[in-house]
PDB file of N, CA and C in Angstrom:
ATOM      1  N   UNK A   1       4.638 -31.434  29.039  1.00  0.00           N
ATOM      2  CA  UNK A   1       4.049 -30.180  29.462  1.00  0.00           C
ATOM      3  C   UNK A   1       3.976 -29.202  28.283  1.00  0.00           C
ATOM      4  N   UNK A   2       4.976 -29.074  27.177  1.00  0.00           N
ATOM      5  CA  UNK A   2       5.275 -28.218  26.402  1.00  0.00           C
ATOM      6  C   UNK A   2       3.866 -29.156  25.485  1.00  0.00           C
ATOM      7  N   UNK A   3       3.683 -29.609  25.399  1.00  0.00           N
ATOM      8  CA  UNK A   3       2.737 -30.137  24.341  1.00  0.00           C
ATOM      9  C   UNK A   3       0.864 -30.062  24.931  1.00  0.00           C
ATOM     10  N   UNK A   4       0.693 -29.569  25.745  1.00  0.00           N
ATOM     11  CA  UNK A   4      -0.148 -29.276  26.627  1.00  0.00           C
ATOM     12  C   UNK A   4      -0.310 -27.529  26.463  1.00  0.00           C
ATOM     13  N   UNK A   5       0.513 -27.206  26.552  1.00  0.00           N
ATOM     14  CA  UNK A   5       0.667 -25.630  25.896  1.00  0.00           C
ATOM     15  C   UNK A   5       0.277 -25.452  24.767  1.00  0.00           C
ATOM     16  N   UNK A   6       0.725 -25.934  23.689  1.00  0.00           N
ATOM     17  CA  UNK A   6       0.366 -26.157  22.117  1.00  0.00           C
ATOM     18  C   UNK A   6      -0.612 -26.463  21.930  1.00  0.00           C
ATOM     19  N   UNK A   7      -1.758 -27.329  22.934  1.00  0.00           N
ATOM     20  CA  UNK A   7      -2.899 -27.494  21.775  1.00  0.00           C
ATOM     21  C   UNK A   7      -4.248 -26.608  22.005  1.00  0.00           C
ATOM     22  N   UNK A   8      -3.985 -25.566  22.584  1.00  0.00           N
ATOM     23  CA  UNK A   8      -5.022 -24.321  22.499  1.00  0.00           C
ATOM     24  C   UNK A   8      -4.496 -23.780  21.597  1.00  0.00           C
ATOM     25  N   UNK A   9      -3.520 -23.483  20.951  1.00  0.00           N
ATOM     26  CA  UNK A   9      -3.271 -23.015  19.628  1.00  0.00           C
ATOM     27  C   UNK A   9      -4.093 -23.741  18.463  1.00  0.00           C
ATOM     28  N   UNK A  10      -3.350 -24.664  18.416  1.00  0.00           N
ATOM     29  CA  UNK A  10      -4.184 -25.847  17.910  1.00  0.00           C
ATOM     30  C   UNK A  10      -5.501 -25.800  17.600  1.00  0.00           C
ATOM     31  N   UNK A  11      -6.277 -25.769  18.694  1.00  0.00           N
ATOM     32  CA  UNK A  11      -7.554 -26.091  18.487  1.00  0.00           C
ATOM     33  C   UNK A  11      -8.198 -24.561  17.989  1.00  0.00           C
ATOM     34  N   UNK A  12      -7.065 -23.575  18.474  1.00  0.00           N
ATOM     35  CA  UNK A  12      -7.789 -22.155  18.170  1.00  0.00           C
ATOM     36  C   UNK A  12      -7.838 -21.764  16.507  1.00  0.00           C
ATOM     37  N   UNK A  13      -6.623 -22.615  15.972  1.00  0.00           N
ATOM     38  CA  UNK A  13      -6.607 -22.811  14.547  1.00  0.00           C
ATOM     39  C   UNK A  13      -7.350 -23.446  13.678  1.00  0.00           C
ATOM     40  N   UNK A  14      -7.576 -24.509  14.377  1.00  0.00           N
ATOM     41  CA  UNK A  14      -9.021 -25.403  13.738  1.00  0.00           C
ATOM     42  C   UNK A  14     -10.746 -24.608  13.576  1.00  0.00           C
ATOM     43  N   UNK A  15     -10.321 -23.390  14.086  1.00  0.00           N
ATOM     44  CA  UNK A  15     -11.828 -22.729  14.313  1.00  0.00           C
ATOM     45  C   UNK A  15     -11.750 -21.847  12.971  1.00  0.00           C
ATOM     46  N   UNK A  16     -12.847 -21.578  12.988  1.00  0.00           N
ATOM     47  CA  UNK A  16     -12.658 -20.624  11.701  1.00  0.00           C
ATOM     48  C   UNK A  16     -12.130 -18.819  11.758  1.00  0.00           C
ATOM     49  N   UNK A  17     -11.909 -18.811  13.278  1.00  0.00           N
ATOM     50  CA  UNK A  17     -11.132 -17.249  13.546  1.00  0.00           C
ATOM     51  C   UNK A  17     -10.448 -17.113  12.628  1.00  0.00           C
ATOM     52  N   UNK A  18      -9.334 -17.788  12.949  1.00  0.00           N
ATOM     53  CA  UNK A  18      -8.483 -16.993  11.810  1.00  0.00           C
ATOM     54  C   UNK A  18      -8.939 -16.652  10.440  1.00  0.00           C
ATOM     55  N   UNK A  19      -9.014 -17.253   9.670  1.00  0.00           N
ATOM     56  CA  UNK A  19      -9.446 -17.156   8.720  1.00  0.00           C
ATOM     57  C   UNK A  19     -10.495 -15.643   8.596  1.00  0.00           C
ATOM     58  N   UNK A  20     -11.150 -15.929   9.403  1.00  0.00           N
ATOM     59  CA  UNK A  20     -12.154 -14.944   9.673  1.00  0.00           C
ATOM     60  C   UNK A  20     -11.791 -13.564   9.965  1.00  0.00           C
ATOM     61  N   UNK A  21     -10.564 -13.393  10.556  1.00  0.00           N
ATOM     62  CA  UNK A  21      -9.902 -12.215  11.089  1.00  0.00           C
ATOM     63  C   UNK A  21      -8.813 -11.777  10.187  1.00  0.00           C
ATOM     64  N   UNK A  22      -8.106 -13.176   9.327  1.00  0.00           N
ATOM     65  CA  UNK A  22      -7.498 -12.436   8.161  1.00  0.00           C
ATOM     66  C   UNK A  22      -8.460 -11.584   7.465  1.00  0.00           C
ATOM     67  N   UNK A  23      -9.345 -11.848   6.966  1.00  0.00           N
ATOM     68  CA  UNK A  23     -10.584 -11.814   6.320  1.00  0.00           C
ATOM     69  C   UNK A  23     -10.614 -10.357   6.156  1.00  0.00           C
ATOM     70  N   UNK A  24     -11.435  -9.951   7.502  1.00  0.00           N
ATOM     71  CA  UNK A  24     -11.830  -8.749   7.963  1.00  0.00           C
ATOM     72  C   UNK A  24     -10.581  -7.495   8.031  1.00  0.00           C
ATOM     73  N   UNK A  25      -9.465  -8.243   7.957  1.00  0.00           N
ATOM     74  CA  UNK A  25      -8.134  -7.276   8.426  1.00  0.00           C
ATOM     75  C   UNK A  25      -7.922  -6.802   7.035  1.00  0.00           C
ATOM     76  N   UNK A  26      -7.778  -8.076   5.707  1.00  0.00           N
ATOM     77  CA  UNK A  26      -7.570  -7.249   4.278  1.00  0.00           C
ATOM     78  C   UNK A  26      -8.672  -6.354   3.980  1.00  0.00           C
ATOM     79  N   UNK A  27      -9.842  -6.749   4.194  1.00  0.00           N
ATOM     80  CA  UNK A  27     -11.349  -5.933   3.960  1.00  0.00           C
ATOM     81  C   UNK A  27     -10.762  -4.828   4.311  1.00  0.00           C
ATOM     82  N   UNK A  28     -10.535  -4.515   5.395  1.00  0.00           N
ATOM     83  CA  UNK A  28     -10.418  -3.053   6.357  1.00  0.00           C
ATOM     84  C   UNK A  28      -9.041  -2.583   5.508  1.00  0.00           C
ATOM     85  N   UNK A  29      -7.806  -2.824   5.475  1.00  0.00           N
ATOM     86  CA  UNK A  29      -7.048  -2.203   4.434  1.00  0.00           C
ATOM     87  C   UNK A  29      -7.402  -2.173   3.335  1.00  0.00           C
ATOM     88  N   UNK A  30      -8.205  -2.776   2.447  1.00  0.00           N
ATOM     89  CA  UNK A  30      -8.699  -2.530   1.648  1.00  0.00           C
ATOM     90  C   UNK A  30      -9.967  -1.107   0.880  1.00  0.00           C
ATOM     91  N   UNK A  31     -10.637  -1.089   2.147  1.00  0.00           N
ATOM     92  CA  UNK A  31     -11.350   0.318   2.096  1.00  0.00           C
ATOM     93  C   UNK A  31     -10.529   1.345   2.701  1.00  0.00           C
ATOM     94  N   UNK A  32      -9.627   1.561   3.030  1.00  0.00           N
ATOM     95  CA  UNK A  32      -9.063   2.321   3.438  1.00  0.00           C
ATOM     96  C   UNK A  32      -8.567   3.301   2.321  1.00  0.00           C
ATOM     97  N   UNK A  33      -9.249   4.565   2.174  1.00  0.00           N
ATOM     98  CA  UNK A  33      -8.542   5.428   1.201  1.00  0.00           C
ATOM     99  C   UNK A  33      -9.305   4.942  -0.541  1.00  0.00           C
ATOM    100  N   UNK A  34     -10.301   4.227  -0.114  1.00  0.00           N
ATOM    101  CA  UNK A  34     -11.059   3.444  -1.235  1.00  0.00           C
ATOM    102  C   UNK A  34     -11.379   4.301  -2.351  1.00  0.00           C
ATOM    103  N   UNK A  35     -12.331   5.868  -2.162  1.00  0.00           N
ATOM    104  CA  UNK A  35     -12.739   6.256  -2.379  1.00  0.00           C
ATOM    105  C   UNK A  35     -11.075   7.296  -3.013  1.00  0.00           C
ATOM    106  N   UNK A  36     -10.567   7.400  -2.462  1.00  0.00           N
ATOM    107  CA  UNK A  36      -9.069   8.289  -3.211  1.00  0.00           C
ATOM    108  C   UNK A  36      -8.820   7.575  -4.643  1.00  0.00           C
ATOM    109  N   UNK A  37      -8.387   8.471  -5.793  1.00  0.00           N
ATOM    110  CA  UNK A  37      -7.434   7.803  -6.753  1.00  0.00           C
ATOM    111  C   UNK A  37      -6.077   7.974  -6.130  1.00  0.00           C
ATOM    112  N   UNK A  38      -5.948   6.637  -6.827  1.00  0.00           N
ATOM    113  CA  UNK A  38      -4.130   6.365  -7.313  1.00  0.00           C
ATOM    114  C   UNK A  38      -3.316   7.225  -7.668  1.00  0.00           C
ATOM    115  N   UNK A  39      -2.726   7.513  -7.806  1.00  0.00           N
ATOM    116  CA  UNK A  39      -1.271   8.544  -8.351  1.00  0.00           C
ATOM    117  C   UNK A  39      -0.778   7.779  -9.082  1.00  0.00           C
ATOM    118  N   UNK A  40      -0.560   7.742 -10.559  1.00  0.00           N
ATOM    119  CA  UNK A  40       0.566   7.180 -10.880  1.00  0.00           C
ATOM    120  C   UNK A  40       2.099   7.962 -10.937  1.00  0.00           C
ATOM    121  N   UNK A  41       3.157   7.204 -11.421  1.00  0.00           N
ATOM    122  CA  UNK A  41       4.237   7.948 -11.555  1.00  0.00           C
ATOM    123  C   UNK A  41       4.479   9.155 -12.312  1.00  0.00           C
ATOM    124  N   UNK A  42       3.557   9.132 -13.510  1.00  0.00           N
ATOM    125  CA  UNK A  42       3.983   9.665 -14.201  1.00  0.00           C
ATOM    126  C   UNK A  42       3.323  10.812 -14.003  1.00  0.00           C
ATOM    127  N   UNK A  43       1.700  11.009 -13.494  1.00  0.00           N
ATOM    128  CA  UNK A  43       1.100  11.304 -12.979  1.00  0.00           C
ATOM    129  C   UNK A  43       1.331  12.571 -11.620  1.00  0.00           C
ATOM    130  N   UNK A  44       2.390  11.875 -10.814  1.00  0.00           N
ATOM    131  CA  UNK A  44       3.200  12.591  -9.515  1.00  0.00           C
ATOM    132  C   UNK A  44       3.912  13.553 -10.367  1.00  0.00           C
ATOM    133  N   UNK A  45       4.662  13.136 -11.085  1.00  0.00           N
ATOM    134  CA  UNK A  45       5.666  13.690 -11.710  1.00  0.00           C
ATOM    135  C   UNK A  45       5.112  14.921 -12.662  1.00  0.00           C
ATOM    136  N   UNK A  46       4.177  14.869 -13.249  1.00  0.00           N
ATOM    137  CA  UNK A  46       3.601  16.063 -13.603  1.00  0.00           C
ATOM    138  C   UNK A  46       2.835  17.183 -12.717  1.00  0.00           C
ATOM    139  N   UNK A  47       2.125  16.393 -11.509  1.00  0.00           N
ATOM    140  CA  UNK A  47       2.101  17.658 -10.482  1.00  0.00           C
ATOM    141  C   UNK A  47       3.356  18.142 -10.156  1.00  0.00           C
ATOM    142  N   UNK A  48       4.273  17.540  -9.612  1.00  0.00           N
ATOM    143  CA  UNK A  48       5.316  18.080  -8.872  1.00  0.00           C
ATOM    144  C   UNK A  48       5.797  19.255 -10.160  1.00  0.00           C
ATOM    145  N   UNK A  49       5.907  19.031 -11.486  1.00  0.00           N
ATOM    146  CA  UNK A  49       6.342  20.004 -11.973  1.00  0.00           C
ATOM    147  C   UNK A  49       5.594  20.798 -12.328  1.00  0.00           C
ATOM    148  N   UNK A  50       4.020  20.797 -12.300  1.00  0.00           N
ATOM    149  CA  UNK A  50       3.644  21.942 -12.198  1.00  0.00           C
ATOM    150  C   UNK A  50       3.451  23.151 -11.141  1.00  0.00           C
ATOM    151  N   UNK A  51       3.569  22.825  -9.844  1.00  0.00           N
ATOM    152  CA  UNK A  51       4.372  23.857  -9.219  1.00  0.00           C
ATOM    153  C   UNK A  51       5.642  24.239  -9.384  1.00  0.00           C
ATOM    154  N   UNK A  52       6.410  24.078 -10.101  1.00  0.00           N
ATOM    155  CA  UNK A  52       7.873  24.927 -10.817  1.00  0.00           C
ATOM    156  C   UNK A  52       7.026  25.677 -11.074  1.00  0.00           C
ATOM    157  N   UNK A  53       8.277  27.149 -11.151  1.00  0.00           N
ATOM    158  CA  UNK A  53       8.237  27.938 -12.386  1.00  0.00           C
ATOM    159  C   UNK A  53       8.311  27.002 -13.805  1.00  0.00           C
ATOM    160  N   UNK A  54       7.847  28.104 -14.586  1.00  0.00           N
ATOM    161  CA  UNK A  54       7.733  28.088 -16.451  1.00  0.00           C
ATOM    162  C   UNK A  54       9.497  27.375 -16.619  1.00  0.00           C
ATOM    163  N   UNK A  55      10.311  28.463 -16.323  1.00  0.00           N
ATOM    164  CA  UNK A  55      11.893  27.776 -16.744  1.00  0.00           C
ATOM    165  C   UNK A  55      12.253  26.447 -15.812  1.00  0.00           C
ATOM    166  N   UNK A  56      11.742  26.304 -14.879  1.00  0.00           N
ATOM    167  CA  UNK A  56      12.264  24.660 -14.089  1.00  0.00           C
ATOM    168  C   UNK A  56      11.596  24.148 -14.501  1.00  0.00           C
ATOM    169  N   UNK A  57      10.089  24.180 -15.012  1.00  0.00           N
ATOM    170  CA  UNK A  57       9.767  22.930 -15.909  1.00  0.00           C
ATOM    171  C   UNK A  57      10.444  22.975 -16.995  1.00  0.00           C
ATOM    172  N   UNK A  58      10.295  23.997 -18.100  1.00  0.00           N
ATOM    173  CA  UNK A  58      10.924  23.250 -19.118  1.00  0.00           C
ATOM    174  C   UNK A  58      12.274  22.984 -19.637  1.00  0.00           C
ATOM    175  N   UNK A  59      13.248  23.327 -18.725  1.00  0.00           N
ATOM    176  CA  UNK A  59      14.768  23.151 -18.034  1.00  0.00           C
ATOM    177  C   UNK A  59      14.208  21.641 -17.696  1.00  0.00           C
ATOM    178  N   UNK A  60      13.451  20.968 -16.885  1.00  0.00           N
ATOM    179  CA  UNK A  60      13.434  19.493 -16.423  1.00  0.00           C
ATOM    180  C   UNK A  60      12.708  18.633 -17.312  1.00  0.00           C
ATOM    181  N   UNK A  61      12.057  19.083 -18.424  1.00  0.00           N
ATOM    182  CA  UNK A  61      11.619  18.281 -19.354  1.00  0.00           C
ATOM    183  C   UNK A  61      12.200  18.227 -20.443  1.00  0.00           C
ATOM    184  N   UNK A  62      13.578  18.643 -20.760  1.00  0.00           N
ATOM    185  CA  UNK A  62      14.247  18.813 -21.784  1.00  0.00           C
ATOM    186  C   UNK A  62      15.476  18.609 -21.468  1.00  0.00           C
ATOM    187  N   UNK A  63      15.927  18.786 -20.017  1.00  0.00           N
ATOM    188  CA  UNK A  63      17.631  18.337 -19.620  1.00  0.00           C
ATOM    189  C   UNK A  63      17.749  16.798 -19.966  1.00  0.00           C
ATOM    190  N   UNK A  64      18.835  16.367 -20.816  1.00  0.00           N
ATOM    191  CA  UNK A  64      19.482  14.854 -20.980  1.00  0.00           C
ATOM    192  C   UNK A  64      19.670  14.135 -19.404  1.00  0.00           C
ATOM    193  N   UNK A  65      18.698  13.284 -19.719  1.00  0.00           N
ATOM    194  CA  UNK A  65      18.767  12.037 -18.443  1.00  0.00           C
ATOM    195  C   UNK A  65      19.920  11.238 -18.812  1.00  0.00           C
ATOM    196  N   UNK A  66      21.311  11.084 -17.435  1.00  0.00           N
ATOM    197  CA  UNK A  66      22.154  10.000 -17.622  1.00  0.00           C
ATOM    198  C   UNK A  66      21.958   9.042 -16.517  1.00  0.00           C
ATOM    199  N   UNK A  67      21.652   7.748 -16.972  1.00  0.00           N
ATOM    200  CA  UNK A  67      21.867   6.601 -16.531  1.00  0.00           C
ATOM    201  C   UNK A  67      21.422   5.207 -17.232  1.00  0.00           C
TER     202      UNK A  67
END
């Protein structure tokens, strides 16, 4: 009986859906936000400090990093 269950999977795998629906699912995350740039890190990191004040930026671009 349990093997009677299994082969509509089966056969639903042999079709080209899946494939077809992975397909369409990366496409669609893929345009998503397509048209936006990237941020890089370093990038973030210079907006974020340009909303500081004048002394918290250059207090944070000049304090000794430990680690």
């Amino acid at each position: 009986m349990k093997r009677e269950r299994g082969r509509g999977l089966v056969q639903f795998l042999d079709t080209p859906w899946p494939i077809l629906a992975v397909f369409v699912l990366a496409l669609a995350l893929r345009l998503i936000n397509l048209s936006g740039r990237p941020m890089w890190y370093d990038e973030a990191f210079a907006v974020l400090y340009a909303e500081k004040p004048f002394e918290t930026m250059v207090y944070g671009t000049v304090a000794q990093v430990e680690g």
